[in-house]
PDB file of N, CA and C in Angstrom:
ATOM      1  N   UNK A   1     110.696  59.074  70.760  1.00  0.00           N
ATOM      2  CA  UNK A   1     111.640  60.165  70.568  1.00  0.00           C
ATOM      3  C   UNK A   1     111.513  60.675  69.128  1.00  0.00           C
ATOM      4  N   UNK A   2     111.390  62.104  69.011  1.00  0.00           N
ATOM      5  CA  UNK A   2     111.262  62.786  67.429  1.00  0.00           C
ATOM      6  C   UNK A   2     112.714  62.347  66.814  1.00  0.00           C
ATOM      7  N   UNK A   3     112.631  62.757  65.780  1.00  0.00           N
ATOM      8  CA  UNK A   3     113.831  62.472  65.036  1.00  0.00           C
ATOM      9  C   UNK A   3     114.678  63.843  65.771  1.00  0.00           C
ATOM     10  N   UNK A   4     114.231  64.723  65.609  1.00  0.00           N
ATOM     11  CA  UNK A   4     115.260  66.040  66.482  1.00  0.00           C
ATOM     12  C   UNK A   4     115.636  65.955  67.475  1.00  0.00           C
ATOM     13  N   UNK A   5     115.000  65.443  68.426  1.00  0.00           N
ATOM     14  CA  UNK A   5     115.183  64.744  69.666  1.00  0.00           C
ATOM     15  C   UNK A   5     116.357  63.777  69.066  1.00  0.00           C
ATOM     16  N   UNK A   6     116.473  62.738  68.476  1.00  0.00           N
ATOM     17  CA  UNK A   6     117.578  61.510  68.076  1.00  0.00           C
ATOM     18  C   UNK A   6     118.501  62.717  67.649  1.00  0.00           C
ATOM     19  N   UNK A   7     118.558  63.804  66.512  1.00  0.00           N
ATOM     20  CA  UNK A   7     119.722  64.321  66.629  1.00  0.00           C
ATOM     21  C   UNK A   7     120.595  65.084  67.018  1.00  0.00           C
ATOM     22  N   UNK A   8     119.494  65.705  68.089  1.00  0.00           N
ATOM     23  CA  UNK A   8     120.507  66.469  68.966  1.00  0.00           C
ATOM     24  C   UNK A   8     120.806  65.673  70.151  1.00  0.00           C
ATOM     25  N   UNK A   9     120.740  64.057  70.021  1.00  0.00           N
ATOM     26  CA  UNK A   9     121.195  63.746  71.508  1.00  0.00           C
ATOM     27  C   UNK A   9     122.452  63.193  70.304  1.00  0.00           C
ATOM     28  N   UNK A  10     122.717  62.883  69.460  1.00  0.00           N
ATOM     29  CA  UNK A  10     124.053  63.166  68.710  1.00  0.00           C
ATOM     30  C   UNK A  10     125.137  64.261  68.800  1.00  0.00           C
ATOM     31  N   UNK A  11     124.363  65.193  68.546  1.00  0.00           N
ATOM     32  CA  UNK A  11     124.914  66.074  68.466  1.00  0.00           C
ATOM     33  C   UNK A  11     125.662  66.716  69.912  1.00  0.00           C
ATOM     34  N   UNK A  12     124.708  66.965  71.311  1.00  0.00           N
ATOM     35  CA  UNK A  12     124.769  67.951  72.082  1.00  0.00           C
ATOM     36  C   UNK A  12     126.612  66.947  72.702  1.00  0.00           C
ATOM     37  N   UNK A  13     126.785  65.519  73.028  1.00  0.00           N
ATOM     38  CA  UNK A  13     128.133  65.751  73.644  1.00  0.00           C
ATOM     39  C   UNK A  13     129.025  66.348  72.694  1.00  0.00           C
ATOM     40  N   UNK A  14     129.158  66.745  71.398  1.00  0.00           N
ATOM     41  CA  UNK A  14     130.319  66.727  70.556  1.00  0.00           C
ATOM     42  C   UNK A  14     130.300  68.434  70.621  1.00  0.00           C
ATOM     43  N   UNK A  15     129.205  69.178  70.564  1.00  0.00           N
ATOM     44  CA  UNK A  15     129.367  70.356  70.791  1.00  0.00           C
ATOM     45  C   UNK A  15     128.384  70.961  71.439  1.00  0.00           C
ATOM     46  N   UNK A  16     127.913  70.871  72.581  1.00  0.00           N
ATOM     47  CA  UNK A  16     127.153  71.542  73.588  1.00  0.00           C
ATOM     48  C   UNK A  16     125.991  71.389  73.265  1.00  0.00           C
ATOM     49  N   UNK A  17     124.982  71.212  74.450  1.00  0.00           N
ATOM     50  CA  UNK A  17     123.580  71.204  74.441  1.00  0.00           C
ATOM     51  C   UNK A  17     122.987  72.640  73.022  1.00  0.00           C
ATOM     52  N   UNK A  18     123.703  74.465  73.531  1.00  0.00           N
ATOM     53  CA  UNK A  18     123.193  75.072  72.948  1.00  0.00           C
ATOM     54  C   UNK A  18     123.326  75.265  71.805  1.00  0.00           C
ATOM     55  N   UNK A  19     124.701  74.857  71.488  1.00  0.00           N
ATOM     56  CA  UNK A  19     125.073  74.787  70.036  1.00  0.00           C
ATOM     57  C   UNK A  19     124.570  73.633  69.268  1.00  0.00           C
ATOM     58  N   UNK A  20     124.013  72.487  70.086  1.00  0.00           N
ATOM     59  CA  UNK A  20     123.044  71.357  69.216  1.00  0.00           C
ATOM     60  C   UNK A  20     121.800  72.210  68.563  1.00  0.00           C
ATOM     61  N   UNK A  21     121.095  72.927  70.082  1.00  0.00           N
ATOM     62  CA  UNK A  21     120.312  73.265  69.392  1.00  0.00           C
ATOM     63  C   UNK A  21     120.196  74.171  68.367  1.00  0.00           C
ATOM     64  N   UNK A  22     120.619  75.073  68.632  1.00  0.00           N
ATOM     65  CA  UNK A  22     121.219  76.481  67.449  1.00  0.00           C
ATOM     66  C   UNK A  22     121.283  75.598  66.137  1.00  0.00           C
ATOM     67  N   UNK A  23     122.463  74.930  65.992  1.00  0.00           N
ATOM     68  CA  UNK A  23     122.632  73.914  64.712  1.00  0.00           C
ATOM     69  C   UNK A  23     121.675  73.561  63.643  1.00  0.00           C
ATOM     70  N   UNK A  24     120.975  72.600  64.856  1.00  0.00           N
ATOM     71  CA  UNK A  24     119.487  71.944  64.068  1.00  0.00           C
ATOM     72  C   UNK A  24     118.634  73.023  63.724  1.00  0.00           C
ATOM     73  N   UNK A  25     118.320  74.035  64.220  1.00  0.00           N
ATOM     74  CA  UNK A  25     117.275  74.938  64.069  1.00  0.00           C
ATOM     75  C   UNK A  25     117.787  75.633  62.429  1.00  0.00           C
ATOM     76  N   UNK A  26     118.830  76.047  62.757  1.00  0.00           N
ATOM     77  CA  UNK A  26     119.574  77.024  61.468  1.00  0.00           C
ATOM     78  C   UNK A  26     119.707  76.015  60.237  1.00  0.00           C
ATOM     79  N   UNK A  27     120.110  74.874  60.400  1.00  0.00           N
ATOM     80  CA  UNK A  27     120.225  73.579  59.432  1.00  0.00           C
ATOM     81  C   UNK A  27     118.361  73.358  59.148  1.00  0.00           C
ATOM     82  N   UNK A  28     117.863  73.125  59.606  1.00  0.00           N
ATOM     83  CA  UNK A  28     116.284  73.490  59.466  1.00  0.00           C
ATOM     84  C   UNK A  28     115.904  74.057  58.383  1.00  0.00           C
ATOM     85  N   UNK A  29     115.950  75.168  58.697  1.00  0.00           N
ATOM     86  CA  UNK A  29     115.766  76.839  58.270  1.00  0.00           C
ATOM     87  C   UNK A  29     116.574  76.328  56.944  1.00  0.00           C
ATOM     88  N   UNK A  30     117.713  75.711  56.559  1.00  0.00           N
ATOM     89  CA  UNK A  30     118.007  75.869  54.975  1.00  0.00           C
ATOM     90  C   UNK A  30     117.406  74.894  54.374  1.00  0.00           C
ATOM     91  N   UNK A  31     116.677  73.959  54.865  1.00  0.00           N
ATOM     92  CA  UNK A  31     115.875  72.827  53.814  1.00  0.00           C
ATOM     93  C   UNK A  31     114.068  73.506  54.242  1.00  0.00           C
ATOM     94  N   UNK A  32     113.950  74.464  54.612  1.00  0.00           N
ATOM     95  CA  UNK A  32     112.684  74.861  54.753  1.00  0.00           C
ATOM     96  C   UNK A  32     111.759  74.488  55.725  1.00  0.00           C
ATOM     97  N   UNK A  33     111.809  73.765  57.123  1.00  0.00           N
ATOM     98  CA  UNK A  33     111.551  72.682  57.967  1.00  0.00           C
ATOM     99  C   UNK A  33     111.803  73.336  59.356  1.00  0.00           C
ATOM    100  N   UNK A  34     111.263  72.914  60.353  1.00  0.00           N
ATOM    101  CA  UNK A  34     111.607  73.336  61.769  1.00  0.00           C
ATOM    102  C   UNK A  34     112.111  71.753  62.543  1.00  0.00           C
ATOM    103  N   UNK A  35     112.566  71.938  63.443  1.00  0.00           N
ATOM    104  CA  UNK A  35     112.744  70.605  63.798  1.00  0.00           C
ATOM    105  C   UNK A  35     111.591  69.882  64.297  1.00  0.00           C
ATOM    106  N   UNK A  36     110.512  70.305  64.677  1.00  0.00           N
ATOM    107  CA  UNK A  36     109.503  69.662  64.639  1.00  0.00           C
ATOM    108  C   UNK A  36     108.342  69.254  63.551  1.00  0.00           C
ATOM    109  N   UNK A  37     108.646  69.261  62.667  1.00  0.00           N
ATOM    110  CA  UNK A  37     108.691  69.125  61.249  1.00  0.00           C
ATOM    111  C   UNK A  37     109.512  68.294  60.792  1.00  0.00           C
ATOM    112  N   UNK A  38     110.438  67.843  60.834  1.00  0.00           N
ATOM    113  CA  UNK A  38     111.311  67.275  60.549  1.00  0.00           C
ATOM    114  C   UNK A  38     110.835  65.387  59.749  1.00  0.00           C
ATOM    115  N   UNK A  39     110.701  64.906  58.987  1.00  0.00           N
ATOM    116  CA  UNK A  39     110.413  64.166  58.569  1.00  0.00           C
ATOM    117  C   UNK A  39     111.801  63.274  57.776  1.00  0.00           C
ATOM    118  N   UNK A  40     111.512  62.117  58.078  1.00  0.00           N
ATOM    119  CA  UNK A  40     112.533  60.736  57.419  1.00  0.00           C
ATOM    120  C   UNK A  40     112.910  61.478  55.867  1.00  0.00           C
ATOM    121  N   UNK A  41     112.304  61.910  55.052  1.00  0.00           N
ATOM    122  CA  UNK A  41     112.631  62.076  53.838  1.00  0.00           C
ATOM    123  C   UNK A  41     113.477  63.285  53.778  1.00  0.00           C
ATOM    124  N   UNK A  42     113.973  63.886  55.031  1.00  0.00           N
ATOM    125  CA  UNK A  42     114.397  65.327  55.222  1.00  0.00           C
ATOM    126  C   UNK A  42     115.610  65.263  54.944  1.00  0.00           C
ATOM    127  N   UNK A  43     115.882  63.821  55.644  1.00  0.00           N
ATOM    128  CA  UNK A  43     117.443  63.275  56.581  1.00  0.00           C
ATOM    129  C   UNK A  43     118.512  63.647  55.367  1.00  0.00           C
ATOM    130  N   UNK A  44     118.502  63.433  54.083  1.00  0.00           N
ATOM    131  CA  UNK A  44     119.785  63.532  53.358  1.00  0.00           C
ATOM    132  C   UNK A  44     119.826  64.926  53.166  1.00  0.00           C
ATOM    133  N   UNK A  45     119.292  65.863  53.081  1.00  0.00           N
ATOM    134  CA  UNK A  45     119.483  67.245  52.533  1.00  0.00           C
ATOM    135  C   UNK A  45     120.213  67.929  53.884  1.00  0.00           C
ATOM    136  N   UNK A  46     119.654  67.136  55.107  1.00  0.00           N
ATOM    137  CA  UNK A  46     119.720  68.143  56.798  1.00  0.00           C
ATOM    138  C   UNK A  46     121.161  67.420  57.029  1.00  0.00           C
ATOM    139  N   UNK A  47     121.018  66.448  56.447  1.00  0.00           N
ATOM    140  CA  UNK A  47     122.647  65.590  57.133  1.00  0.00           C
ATOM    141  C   UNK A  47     123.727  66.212  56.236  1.00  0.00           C
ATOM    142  N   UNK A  48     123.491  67.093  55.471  1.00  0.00           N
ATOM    143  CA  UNK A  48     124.614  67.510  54.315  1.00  0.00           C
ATOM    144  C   UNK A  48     124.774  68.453  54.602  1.00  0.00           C
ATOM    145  N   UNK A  49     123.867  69.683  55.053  1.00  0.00           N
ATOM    146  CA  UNK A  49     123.514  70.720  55.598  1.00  0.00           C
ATOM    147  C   UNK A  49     124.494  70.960  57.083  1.00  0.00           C
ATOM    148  N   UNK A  50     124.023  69.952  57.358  1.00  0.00           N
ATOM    149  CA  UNK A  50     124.651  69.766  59.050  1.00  0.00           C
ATOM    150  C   UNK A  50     126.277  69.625  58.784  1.00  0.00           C
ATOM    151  N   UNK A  51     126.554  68.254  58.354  1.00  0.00           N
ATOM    152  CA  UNK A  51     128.100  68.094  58.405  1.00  0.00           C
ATOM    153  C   UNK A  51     128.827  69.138  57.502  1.00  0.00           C
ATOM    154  N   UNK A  52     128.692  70.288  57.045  1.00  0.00           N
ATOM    155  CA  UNK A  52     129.291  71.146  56.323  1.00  0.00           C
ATOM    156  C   UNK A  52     129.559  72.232  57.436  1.00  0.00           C
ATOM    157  N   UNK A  53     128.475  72.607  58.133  1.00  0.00           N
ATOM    158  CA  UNK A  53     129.059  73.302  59.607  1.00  0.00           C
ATOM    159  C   UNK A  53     129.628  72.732  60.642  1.00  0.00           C
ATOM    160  N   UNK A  54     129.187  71.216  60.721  1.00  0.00           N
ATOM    161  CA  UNK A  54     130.156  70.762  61.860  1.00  0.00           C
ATOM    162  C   UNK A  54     131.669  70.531  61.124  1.00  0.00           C
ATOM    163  N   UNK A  55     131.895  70.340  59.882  1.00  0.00           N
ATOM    164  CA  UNK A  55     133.389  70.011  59.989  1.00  0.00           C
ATOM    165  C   UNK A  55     134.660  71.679  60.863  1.00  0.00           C
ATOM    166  N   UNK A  56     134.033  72.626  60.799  1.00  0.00           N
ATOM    167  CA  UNK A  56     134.831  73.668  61.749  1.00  0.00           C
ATOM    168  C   UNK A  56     134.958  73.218  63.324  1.00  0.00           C
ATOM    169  N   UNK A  57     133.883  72.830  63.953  1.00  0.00           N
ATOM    170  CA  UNK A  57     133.861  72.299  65.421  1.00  0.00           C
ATOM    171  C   UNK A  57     134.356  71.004  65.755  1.00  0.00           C
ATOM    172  N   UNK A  58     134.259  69.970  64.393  1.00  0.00           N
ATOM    173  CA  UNK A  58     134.594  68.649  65.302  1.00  0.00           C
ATOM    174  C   UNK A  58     135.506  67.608  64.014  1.00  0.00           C
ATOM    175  N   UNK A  59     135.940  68.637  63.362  1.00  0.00           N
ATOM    176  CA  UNK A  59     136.482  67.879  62.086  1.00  0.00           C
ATOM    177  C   UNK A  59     135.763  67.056  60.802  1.00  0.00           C
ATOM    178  N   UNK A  60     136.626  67.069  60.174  1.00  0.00           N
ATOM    179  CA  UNK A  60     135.937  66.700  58.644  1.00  0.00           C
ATOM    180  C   UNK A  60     135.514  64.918  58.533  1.00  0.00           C
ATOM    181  N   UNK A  61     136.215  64.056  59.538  1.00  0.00           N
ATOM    182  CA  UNK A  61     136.316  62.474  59.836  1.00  0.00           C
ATOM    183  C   UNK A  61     134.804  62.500  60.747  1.00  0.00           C
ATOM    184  N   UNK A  62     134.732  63.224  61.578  1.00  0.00           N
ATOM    185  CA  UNK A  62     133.651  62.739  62.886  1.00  0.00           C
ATOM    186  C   UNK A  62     132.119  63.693  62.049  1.00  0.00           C
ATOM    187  N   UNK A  63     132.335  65.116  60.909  1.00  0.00           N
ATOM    188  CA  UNK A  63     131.230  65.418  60.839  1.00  0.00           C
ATOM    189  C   UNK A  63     130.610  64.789  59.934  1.00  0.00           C
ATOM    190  N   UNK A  64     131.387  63.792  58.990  1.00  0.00           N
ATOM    191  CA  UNK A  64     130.755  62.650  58.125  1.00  0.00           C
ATOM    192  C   UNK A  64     130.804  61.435  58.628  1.00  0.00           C
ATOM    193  N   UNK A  65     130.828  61.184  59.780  1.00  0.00           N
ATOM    194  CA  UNK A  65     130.295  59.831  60.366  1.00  0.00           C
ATOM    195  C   UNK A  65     128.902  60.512  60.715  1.00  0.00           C
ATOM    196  N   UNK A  66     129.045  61.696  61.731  1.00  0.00           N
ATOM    197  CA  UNK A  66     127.392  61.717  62.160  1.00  0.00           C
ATOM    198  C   UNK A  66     126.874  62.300  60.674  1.00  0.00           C
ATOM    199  N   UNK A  67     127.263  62.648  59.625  1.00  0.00           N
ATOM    200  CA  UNK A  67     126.438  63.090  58.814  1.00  0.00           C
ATOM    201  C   UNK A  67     125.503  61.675  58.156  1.00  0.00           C
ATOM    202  N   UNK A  68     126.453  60.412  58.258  1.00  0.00           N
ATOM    203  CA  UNK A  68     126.093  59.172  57.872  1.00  0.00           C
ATOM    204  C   UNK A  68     125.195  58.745  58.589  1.00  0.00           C
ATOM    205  N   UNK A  69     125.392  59.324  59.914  1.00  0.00           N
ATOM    206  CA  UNK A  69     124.268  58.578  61.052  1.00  0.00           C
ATOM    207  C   UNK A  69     122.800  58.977  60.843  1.00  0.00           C
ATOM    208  N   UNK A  70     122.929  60.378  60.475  1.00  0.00           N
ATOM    209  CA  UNK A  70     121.692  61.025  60.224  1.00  0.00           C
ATOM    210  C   UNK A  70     120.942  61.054  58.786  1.00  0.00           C
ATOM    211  N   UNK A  71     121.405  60.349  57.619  1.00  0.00           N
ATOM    212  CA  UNK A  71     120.618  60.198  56.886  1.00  0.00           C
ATOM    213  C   UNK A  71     120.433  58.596  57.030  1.00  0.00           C
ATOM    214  N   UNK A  72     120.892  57.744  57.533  1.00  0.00           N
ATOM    215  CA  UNK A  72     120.009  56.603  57.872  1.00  0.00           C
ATOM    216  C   UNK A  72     119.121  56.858  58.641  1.00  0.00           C
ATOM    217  N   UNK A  73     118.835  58.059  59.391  1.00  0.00           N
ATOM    218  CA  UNK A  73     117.605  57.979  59.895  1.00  0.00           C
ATOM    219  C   UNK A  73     116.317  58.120  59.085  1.00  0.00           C
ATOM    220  N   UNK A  74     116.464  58.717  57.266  1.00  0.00           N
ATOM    221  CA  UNK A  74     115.809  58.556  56.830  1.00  0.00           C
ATOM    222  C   UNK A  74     114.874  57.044  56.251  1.00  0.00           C
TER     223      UNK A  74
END
């Protein structure tokens, strides 16, 4: 499994398959990266990136747990 693959199966129950993907792609796009691209050394810039838009959809407690989840994937 890619690492994008690992975070959008995080991501898609908390806010929808399309909005996982949308997410990752646009969170991507601000560290310069596609999700297939995506590399271990990515994880802290994309996980900071990420939980700053998820705290509107799933709160500020749950978007820094998965933000935690996703830079240990680095």
């Amino acid at each position: 499994m890619t690492i994008a693959e690992q975070i959008h199966e995080l991501l898609d129950p908390l806010i929808g398959e399309m909005m996982a993907t949308s997410a990752l792609a646009s969170n991507c796009g601000k560290i310069h990266k596609t999700p297939e691209s995506l590399a271990s050394g990515d994880m802290m810039a994309l996980s900071y990136h990420l939980s700053q838009g998820l705290v509107f959809f799933i709160g500020t407690e749950t978007a820094g747990r998965i933000a935690e989840r996703i830079a240990r994937m680095g």
